[in-house]
Protein backbone atom coordinates (compact mmCIF):
# COMPACT_ATOMS: atom_id res chain seq x y z
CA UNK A 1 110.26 -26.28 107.07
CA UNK A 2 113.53 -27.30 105.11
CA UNK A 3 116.08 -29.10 106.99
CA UNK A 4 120.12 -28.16 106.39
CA UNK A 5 122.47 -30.70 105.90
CA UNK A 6 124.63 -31.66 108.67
CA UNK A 7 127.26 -28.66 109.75
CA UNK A 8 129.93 -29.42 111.78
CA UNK A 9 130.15 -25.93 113.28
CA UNK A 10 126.68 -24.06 112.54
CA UNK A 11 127.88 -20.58 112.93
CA UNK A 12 124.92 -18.48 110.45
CA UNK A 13 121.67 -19.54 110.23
CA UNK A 14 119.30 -18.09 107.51
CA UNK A 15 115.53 -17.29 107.14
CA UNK A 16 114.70 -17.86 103.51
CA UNK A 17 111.14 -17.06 103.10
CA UNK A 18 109.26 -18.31 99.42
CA UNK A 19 106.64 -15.88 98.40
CA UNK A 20 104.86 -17.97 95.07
CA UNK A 21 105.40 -21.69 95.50
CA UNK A 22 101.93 -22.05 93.65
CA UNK A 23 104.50 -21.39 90.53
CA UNK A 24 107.23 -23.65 90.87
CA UNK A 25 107.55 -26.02 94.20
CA UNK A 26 110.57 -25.60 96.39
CA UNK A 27 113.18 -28.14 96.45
CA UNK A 28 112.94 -30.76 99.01
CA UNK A 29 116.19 -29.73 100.26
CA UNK A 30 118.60 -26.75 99.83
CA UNK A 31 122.66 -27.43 99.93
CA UNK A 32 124.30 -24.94 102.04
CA UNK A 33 127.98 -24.53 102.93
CA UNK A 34 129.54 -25.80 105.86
CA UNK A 35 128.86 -23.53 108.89
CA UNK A 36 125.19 -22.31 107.80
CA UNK A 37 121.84 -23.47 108.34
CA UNK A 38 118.51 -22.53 107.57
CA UNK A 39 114.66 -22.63 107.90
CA UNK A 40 112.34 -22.19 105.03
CA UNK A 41 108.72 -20.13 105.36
CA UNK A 42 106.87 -20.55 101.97
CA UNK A 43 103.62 -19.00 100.74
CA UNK A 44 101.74 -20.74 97.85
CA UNK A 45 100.74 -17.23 96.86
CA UNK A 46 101.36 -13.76 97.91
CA UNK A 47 99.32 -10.29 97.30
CA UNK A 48 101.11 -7.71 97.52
CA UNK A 49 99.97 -6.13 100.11
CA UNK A 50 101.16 -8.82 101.82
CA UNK A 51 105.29 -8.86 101.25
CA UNK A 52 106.24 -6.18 103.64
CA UNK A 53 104.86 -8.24 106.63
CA UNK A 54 106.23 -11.53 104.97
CA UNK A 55 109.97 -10.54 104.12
CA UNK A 56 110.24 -8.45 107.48
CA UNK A 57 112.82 -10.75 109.13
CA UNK A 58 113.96 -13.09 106.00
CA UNK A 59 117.38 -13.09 105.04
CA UNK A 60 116.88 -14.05 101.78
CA UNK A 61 113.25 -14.13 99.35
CA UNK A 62 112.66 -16.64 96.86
CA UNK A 63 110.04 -14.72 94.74
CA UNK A 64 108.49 -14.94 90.79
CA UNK A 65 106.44 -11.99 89.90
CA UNK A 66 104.77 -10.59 92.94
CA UNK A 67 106.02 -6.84 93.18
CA UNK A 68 108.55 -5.81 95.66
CA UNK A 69 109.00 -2.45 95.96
CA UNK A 70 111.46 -0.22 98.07
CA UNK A 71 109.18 0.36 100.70
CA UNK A 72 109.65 -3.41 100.92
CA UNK A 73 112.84 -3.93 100.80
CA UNK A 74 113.57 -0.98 103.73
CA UNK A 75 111.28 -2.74 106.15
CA UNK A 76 112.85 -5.52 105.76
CA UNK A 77 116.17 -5.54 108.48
CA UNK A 78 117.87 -8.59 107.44
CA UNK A 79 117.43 -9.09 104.28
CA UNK A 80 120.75 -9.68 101.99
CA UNK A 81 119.53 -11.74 98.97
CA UNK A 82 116.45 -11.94 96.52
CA UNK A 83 116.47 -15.16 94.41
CA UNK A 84 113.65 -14.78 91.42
CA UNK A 85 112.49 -17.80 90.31
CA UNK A 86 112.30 -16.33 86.30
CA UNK A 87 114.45 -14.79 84.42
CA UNK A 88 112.99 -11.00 84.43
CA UNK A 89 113.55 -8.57 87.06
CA UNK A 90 111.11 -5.85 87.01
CA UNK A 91 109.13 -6.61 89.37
CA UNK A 92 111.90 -6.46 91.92
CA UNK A 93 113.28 -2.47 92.96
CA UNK A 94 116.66 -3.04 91.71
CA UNK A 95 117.72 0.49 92.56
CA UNK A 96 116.53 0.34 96.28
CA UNK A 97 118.33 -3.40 96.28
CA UNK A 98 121.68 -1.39 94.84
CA UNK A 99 121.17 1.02 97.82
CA UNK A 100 120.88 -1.47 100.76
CA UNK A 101 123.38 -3.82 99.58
CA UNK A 102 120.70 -6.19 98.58
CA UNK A 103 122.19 -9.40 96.09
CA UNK A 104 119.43 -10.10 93.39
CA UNK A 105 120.29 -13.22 90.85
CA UNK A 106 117.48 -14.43 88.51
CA UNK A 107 116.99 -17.94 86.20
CA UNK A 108 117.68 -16.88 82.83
CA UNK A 109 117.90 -20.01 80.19
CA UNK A 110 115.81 -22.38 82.46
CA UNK A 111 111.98 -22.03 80.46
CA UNK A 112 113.88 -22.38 76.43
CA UNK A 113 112.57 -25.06 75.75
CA UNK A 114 109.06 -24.80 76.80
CA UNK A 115 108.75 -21.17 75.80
CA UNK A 116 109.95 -22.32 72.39
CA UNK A 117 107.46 -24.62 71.89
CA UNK A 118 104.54 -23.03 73.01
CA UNK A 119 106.03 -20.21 70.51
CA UNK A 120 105.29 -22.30 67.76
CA UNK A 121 102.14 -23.90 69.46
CA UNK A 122 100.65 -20.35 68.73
CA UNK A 123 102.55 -20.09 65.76
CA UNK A 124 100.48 -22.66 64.15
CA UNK A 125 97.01 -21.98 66.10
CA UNK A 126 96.85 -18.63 64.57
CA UNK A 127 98.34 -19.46 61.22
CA UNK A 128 95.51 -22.09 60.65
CA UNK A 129 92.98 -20.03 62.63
CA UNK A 130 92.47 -23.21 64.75
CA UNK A 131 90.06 -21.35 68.03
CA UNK A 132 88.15 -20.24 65.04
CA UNK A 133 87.67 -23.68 63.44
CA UNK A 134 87.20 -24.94 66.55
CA UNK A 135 84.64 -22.33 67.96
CA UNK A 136 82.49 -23.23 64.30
CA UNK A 137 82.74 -26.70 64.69
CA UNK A 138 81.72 -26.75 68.41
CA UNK A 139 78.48 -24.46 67.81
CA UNK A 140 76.93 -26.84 64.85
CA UNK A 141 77.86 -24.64 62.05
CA UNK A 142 79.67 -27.13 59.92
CA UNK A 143 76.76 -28.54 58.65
CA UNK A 144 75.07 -25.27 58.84
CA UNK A 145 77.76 -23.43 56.58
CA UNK A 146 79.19 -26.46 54.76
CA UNK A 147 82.77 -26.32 54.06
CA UNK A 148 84.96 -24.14 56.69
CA UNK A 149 88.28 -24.15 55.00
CA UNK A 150 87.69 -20.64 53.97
CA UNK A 151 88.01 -19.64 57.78
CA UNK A 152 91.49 -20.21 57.32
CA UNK A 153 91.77 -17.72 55.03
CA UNK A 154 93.99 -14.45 55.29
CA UNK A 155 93.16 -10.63 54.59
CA UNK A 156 94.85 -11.26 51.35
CA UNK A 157 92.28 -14.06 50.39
CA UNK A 158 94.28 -16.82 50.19
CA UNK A 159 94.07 -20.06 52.32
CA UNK A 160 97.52 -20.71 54.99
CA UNK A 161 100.90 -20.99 53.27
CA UNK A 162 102.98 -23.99 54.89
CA UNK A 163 106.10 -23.68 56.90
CA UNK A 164 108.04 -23.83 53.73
CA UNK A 165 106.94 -20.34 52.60
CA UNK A 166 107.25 -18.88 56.11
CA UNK A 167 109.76 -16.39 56.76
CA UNK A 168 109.97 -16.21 60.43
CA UNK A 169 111.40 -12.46 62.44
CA UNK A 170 112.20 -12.94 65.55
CA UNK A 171 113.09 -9.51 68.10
CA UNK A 172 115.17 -10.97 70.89
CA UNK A 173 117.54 -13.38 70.42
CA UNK A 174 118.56 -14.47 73.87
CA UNK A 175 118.37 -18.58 74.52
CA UNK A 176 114.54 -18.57 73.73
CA UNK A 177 115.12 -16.80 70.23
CA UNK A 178 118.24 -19.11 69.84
CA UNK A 179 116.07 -22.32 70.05
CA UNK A 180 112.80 -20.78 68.38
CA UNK A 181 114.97 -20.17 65.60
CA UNK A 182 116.54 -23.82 65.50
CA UNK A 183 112.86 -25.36 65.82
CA UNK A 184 111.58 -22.53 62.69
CA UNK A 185 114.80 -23.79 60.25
CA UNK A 186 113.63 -27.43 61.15
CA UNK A 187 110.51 -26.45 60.14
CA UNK A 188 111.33 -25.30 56.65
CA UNK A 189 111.71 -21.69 57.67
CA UNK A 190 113.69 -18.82 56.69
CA UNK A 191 114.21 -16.72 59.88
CA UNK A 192 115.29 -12.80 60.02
CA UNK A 193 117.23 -12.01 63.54
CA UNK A 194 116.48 -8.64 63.96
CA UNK A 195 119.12 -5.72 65.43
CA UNK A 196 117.38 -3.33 67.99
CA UNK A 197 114.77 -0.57 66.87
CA UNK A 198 116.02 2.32 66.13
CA UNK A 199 119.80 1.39 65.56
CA UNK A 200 121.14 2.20 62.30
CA UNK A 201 124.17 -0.67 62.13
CA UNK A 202 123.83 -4.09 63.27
CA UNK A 203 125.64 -7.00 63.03
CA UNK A 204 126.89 -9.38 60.31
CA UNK A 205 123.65 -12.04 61.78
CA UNK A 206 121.35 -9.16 62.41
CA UNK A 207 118.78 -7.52 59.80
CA UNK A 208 118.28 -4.17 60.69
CA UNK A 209 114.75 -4.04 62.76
CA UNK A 210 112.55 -2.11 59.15
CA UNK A 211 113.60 -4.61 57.09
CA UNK A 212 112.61 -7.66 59.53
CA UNK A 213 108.64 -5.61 60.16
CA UNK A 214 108.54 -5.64 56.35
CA UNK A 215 109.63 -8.99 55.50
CA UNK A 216 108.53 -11.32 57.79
CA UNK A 217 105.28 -13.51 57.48
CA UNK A 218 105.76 -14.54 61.34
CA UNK A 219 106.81 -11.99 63.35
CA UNK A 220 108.30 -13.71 66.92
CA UNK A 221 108.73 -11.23 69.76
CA UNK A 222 110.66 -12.80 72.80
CA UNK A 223 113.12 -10.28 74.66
CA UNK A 224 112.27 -8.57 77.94
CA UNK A 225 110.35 -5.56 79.00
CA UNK A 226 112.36 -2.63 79.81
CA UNK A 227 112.23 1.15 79.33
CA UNK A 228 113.13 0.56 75.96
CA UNK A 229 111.28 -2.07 75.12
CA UNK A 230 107.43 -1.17 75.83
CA UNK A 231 105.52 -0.58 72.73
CA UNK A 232 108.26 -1.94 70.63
CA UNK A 233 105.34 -3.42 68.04
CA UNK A 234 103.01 0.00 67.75
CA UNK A 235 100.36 1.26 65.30
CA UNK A 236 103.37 1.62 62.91
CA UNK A 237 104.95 -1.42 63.12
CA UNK A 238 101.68 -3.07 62.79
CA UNK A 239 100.90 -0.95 59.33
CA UNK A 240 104.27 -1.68 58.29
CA UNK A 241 103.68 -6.30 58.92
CA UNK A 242 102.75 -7.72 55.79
CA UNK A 243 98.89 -8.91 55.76
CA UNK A 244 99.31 -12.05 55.49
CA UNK A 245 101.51 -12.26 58.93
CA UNK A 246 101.10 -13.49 62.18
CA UNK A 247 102.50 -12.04 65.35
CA UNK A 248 103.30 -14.15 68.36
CA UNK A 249 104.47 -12.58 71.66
CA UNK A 250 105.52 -14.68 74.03
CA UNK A 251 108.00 -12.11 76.27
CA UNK A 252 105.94 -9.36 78.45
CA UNK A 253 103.24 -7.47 78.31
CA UNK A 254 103.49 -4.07 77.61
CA UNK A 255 106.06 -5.30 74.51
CA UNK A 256 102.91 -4.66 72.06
CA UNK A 257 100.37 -1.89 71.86
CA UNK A 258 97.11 -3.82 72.87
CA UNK A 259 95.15 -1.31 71.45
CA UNK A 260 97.09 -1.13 68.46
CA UNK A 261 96.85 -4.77 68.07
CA UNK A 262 93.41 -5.44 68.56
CA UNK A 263 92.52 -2.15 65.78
CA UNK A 264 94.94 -3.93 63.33
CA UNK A 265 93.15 -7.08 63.41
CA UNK A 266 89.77 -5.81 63.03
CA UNK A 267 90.68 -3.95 59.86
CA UNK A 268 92.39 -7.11 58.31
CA UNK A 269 96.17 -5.22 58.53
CA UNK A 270 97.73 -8.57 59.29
CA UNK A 271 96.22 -11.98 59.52
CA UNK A 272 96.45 -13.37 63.25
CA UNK A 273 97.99 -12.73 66.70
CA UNK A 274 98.81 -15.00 69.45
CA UNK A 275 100.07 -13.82 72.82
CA UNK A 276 101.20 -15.59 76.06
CA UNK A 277 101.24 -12.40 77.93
CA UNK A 278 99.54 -9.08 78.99
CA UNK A 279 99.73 -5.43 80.02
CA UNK A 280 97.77 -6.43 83.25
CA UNK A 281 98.07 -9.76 84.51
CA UNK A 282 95.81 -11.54 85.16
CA UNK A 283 93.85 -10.47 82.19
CA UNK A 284 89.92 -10.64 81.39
CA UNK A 285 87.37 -8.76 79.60
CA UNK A 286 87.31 -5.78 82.37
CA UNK A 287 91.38 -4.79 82.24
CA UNK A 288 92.87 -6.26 78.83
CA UNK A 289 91.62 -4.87 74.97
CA UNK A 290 92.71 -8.20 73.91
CA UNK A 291 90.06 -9.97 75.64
CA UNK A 292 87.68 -6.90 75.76
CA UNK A 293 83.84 -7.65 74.12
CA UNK A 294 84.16 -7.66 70.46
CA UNK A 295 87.22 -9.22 70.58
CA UNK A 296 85.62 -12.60 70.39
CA UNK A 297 85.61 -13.06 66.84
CA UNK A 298 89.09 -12.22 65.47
CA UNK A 299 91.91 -14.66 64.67
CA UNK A 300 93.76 -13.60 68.15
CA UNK A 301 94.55 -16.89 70.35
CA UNK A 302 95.84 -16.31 74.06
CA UNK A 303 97.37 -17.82 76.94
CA UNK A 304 97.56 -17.49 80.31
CA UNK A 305 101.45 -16.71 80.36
CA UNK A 306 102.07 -20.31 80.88
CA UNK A 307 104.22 -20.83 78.28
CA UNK A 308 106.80 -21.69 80.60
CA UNK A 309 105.30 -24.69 82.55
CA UNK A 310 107.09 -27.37 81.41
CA UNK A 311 108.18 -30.59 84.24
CA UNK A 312 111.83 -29.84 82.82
CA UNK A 313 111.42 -25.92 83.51
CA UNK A 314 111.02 -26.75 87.43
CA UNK A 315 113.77 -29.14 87.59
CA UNK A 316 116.08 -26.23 85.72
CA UNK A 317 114.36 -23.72 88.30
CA UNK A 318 114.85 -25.58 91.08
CA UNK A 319 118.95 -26.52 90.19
CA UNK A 320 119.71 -22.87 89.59
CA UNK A 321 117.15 -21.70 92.35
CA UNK A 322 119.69 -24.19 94.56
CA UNK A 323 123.04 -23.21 93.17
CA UNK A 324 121.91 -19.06 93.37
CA UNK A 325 121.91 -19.59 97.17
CA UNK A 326 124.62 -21.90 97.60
CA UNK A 327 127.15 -20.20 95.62
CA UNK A 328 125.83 -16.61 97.21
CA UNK A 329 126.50 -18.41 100.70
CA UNK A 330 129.77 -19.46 99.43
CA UNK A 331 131.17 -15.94 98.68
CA UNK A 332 131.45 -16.61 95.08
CA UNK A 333 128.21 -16.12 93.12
CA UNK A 334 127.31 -17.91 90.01
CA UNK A 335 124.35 -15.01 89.22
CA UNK A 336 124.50 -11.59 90.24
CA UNK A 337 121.78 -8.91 88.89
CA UNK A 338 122.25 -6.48 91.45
């Protein structure tokens, strides 16, 4: 239970209920403005089966990824705000949220620097085949086979270039792009920022989205899943990536043909893959091709979509998790999605 600070005249008190602590802890203490208080409910986890019952009589959620759908949101009486602890939105029903008034803010900017990293964590575990290595080294075959290097190989037969000769893409270039692209030029890198698929002008910083498929040797995905987005890297995309490239996908699943993927790295049509998310989540063997038998011996590292954790990324959560409901509260606020 979270205690208010001192009101002099409590006039609105407030239910916030927290669906997914297990993701990011609540802060020990939310600021409200003069005249409200509050108690706090928080789940470590919720199913979601589960919301309906959970939100019923909150007046505002504090919620990650667990869906919440319209049925939801209608059952739920009092409910006036929806504060997601992330920066996407899709899980939430923004249209029924429109429709009842609901206000919806997000956390955009607060993972960039973890995300960034991990971006070129994979980056280099794929490019230098390093769960491979590993994999060989752990089961005895070093002495077995003698010298491994050749593991590192690509489809074109030649061992790992070095940063230097990397020309890094990179599709979505919100805060994440902006500071995977500062990290790649530290690096050594070139990097391509690519314009949307499909549009024929872009501008003056942009490369149109052909020319960036075709010319990049790392190929960085890291917008977020809409409509327009799924399948934005397909079978043709993938026949189009040099073979000596690596993908790395760090935004949602659903961004990349799994299917398409996993077929292009078994016939050698680019060099390695690395992705922080899936399609279904959480993945294994039974729901995911990218972790589906057969799978276990191509250059393809994954994550758990933890590319995010980072001690800094729950401070930044918690501040603008904070400031979303104070400044909501206030009449004047800072975020608004719906």
């Amino acid at each position: 239970m979270g205690e208010a600070e001192p009101a002099t005249s409590p006039s609105t008190h407030h239910k916030i209920v927290a669906l997914e602590t297990l993701f990011v802890p609540l802060p020990s203490k939310f600021r409200v403005p003069e005249g409200h208080t509050y108690e706090v409910t928080e789940y470590a986890r919720t199913r979601p089966g589960e919301v309906a019952e959970r939100i019923r009589d909150a007046d505002i959620v504090v919620m990650t990824i667990v869906p919440v759908t319209a049925s939801d949101i209608a059952g739920a009486a009092h409910l006036k705000m929806i504060s997601v602890v992330a920066s996407g939105t899709d899980t939430v029903d923004l249209a029924a949220c429109r429709e009842r008034g609901v206000h919806v803010a997000n956390s955009p900017n607060c993972n960039e620097g973890s995300v960034a990293e991990h971006v070129i964590a994979l980056y280099f575990s794929a490019r230098r085949s390093v769960p491979l290595v590993n994999a060989l080294v752990r089961a005895g075959q070093w002495p077995v086979r003698g010298f491994l290097g050749r593991t590192l190989d690509g489809p074109h037969g030649k061992p790992p270039t070095t940063c230097n000769g990397e020309v890094m893409g990179i599709i979505g270039y919100g805060s994440v792009g902006k500071r995977v692209e500062t990290i790649a030029k530290a690096l050594g890198m070139a990097v391509l920022v690519a314009g949307r698929k499909g549009q024929k002008e872009v501008a003056e910083d942009r490369v149109p989205f052909d020319t960036v498929i075709r010319g990049s040797s790392v190929l960085v995905l890291c917008l977020p899943r809409s409509p327009e987005t799924l399948n934005t890297i397909g079978k043709a995309e993938l026949d189009a990536m040099p073979r000596y490239s690596v993908l790395v996908n760090v935004s949602r699943g659903g961004i990349v043909d799994e299917e398409a993927l996993v077929a292009a790295l078994k016939t050698k049509k680019i060099a390695g893959a690395a992705t922080d998310v899936f399609m279904t989540e959480p993945a294994s063997p039974s729901n995911s091709p990218l972790l589906a038998p057969g799978t276990e011996e191509l250059n393809l590292v994954t994550t758990p979509h933890v590319a995010w954790c980072a001690e800094d990324t729950n401070y930044n959560y918690n501040e603008n998790l904070k400031k979303n409901i104070f400044s909501w509260l206030e009449g004047r606020p800072t975020n608004t999605v719906v």
